[in-house]
C-alpha atoms as a PDB file:
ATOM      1  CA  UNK A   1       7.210  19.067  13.175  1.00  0.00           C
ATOM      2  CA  UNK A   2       4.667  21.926  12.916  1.00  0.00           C
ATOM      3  CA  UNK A   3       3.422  23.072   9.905  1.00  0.00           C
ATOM      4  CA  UNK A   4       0.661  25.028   8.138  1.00  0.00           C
ATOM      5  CA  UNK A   5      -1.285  23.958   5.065  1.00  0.00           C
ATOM      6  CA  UNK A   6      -2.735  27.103   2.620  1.00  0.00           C
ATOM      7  CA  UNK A   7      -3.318  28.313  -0.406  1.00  0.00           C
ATOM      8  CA  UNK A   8      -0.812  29.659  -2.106  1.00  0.00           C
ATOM      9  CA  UNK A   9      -0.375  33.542  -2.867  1.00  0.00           C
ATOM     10  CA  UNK A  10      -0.414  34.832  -6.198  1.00  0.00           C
ATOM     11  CA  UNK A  11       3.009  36.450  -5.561  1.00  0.00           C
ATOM     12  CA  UNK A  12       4.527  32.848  -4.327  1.00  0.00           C
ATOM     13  CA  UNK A  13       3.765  31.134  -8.039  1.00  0.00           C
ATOM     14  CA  UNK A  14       7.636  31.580  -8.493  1.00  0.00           C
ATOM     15  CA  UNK A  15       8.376  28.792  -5.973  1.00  0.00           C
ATOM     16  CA  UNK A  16       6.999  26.425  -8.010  1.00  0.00           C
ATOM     17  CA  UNK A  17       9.917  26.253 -10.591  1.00  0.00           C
ATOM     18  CA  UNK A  18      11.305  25.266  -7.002  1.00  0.00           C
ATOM     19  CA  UNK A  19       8.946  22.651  -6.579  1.00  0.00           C
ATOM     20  CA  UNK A  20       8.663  20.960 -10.452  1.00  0.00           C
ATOM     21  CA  UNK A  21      11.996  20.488  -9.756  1.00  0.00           C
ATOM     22  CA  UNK A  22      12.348  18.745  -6.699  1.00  0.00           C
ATOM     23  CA  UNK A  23       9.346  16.519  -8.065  1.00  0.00           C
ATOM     24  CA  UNK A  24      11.634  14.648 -10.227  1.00  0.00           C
ATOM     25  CA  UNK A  25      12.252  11.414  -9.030  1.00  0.00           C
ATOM     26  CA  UNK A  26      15.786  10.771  -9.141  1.00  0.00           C
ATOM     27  CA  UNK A  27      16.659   6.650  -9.280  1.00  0.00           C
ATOM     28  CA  UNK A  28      18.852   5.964  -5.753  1.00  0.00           C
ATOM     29  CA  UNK A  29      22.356   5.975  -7.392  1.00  0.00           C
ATOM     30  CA  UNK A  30      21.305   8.301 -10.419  1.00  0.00           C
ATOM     31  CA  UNK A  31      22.608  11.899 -10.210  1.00  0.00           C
ATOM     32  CA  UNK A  32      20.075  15.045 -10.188  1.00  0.00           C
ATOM     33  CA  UNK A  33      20.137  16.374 -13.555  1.00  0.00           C
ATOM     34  CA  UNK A  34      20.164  20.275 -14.104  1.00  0.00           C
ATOM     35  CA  UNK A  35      17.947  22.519 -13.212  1.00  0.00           C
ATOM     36  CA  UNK A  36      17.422  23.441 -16.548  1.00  0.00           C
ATOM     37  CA  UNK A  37      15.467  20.328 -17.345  1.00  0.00           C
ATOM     38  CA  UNK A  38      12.410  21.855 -16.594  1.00  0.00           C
ATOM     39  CA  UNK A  39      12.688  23.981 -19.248  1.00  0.00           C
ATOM     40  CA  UNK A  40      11.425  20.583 -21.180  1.00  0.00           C
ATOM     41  CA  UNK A  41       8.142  21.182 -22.628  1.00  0.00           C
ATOM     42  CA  UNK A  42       6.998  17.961 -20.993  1.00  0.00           C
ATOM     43  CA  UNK A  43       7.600  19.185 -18.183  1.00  0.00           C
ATOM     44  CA  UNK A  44       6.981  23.142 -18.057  1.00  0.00           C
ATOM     45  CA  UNK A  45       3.302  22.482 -18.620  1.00  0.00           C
ATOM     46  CA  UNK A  46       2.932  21.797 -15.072  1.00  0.00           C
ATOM     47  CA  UNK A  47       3.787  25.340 -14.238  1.00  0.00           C
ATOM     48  CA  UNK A  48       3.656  27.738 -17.606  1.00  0.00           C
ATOM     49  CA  UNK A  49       1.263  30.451 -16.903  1.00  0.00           C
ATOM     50  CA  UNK A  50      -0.074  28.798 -13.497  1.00  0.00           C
ATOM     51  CA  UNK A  51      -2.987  31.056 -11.915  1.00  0.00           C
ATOM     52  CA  UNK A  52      -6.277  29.919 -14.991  1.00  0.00           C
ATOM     53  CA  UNK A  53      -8.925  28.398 -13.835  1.00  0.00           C
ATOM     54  CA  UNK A  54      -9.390  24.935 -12.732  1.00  0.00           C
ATOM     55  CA  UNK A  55      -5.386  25.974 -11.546  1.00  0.00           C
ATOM     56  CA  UNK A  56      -5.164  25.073  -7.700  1.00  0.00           C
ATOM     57  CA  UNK A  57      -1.942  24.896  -5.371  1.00  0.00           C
ATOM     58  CA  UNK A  58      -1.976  24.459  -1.490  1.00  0.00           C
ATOM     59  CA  UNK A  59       1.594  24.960   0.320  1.00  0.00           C
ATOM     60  CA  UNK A  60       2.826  23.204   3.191  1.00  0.00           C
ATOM     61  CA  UNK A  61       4.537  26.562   5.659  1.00  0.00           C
ATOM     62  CA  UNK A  62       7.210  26.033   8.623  1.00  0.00           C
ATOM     63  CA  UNK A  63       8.246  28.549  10.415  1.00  0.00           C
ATOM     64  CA  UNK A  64       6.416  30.714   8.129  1.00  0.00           C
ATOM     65  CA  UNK A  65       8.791  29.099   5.213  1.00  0.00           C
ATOM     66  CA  UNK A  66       7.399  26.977   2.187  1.00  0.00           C
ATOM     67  CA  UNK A  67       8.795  23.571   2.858  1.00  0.00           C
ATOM     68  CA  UNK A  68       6.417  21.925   0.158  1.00  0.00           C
ATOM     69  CA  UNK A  69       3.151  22.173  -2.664  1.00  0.00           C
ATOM     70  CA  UNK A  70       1.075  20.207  -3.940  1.00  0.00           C
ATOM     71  CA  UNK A  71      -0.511  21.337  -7.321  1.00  0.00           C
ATOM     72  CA  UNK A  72      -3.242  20.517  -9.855  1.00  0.00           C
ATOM     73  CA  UNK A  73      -4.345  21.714 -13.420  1.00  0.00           C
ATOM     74  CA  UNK A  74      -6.112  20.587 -16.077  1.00  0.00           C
ATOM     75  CA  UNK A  75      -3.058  19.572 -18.686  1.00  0.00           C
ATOM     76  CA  UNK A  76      -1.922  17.337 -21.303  1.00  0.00           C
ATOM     77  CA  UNK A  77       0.626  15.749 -19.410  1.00  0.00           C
ATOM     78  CA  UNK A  78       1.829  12.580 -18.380  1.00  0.00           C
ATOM     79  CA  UNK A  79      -1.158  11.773 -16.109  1.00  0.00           C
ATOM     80  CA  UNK A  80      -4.009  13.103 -18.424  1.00  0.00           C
ATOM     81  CA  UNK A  81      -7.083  11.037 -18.579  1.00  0.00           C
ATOM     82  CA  UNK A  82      -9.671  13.802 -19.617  1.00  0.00           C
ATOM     83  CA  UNK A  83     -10.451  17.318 -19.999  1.00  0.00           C
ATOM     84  CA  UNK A  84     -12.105  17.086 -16.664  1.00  0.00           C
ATOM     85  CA  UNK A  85      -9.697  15.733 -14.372  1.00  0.00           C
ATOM     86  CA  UNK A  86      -6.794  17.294 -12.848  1.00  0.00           C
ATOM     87  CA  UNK A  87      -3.173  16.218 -12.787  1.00  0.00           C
ATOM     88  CA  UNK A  88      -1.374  16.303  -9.740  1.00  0.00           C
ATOM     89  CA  UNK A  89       1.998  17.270  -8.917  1.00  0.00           C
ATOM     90  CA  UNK A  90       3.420  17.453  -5.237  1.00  0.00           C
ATOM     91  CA  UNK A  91       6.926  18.158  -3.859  1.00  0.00           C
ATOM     92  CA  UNK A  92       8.513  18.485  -0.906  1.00  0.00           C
ATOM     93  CA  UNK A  93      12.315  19.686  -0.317  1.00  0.00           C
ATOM     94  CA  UNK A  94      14.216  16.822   0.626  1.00  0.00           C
ATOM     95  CA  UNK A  95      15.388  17.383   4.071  1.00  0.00           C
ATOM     96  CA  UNK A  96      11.346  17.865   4.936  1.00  0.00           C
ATOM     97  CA  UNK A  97      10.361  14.328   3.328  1.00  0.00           C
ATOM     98  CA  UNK A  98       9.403  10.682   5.358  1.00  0.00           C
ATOM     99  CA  UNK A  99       7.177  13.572   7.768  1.00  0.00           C
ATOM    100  CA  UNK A 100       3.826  13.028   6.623  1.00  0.00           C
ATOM    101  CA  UNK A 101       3.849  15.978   5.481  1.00  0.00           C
ATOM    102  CA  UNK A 102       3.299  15.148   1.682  1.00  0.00           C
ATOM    103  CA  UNK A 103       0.292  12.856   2.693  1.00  0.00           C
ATOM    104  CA  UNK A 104      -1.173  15.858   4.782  1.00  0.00           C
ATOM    105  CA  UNK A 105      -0.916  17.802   1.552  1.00  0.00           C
ATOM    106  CA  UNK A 106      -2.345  15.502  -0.184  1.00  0.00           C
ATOM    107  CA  UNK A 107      -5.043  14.927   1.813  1.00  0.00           C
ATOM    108  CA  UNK A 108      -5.909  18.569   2.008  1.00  0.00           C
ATOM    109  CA  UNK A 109      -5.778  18.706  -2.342  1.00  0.00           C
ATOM    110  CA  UNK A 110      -7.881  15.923  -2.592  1.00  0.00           C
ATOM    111  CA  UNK A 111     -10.418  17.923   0.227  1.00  0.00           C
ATOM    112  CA  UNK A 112      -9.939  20.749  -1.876  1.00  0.00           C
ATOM    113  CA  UNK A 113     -11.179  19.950  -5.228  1.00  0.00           C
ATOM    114  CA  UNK A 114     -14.113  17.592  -3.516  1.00  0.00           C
ATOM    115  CA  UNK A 115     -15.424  20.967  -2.044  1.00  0.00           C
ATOM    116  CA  UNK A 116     -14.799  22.537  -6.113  1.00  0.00           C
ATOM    117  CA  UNK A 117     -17.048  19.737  -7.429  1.00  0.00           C
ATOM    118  CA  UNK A 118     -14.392  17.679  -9.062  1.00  0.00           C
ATOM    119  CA  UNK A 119     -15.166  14.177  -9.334  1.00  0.00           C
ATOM    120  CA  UNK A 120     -11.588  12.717  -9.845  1.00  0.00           C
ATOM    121  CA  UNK A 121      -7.911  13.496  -9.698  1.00  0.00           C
ATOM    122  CA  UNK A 122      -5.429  11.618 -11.717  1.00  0.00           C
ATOM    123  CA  UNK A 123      -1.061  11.737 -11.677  1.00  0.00           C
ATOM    124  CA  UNK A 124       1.298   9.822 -13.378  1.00  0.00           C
ATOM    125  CA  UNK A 125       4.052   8.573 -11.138  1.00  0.00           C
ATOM    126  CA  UNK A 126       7.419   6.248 -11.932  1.00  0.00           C
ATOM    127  CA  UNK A 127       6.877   2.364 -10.574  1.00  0.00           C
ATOM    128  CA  UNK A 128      10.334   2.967  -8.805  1.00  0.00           C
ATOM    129  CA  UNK A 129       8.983   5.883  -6.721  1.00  0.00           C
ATOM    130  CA  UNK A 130       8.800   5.603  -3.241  1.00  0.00           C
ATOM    131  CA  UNK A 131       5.812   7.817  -3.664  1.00  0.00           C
ATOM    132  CA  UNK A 132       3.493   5.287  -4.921  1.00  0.00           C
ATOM    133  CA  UNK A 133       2.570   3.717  -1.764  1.00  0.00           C
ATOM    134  CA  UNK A 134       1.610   7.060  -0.526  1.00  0.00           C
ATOM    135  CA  UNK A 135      -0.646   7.990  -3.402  1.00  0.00           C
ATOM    136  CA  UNK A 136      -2.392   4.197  -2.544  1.00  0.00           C
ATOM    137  CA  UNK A 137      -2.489   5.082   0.817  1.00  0.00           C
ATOM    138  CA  UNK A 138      -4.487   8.468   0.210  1.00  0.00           C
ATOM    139  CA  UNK A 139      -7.191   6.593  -2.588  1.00  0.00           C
ATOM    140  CA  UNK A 140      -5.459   6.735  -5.988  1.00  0.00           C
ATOM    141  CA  UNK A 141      -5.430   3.391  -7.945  1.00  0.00           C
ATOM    142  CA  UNK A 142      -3.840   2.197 -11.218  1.00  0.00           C
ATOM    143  CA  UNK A 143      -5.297   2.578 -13.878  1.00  0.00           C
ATOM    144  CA  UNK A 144      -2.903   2.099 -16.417  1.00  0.00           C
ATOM    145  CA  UNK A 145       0.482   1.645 -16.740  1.00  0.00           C
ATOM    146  CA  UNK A 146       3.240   1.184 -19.312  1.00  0.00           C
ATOM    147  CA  UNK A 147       7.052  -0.496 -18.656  1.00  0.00           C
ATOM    148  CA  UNK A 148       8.021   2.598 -16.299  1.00  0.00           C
ATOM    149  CA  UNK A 149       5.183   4.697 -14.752  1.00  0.00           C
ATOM    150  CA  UNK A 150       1.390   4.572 -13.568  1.00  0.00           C
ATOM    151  CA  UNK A 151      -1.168   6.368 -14.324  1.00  0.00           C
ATOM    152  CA  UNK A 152      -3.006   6.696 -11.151  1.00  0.00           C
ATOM    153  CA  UNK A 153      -6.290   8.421 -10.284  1.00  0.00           C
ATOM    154  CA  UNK A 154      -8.337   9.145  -7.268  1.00  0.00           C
ATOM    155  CA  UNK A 155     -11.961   9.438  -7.321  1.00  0.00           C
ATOM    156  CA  UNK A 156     -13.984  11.764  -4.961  1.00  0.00           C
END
């Protein structure tokens, strides 16, 4: 499949209510809650007045369509380690998944913020996401963990 890894465009911040969204890892047999979940605090700091500094997002573009994004930003959320460090967030809609696309993304994030001077990257991520092995396969470890998720970070 060809595709095209960017920035994204000021005016394209929108899609990322798209993309918190399809971030949510859903448990195979589990339905997809509402869309209004992300209205959760815990989860609208990923995307609440994106566009500050130390706010980065690259987009993954077929056909000239935004199939995916991968995000960081300096939060209190689920993956903070330090005022430093960056959480991640990535997404992909479904039917553009098992591509390599998310690992290209990745890869191109973690490229990213090397060249800004950042030092480390962390994301917290459930144990029962298939994502997991792709965040090992890219350089994040464990660093911590509780009965459900990881806390994972990748040093530069």
């Amino acid at each position: 499949m060809d595709y095209k890894i960017r920035e994204i465009r000021e005016s394209e911040y929108p899609v990322l209510t798209d993309f918190l969204y399809e971030a949510i890892f859903i448990p195979e047999g589990m339905e997809k809650p509402p869309k209004s979940v992300i209205d959760k605090p815990e989860l609208k700091v990923y995307i609440t007045d994106f566009g500050k500094a130390d706010d980065w997002c690259l987009v993954a573009e077929v056909q000239e369509k935004i199939v995916g994004a991968v995000w960081v930003r300096i939060m209190d959320d689920y993956g903070h380690i330090d005022n430093e460090t960056p959480s991640f967030a990535i997404s992909l809609y479904e039917e553009y998944r098992h591509m390599g696309i998310g690992t290209a993304l990745m890869k191109a994030m973690l490229q990213f913020l090397k060249g800004k001077g950042y030092k480390q990257t962390s994301l917290s991520v459930q144990k029962a996401n298939y994502a997991v092995n792709m965040y090992r396969k890219v350089g994040f470890e464990v660093i911590d963990e509780n009965e459900e998720e990881y806390i994972m970070v990748c040093r530069m």
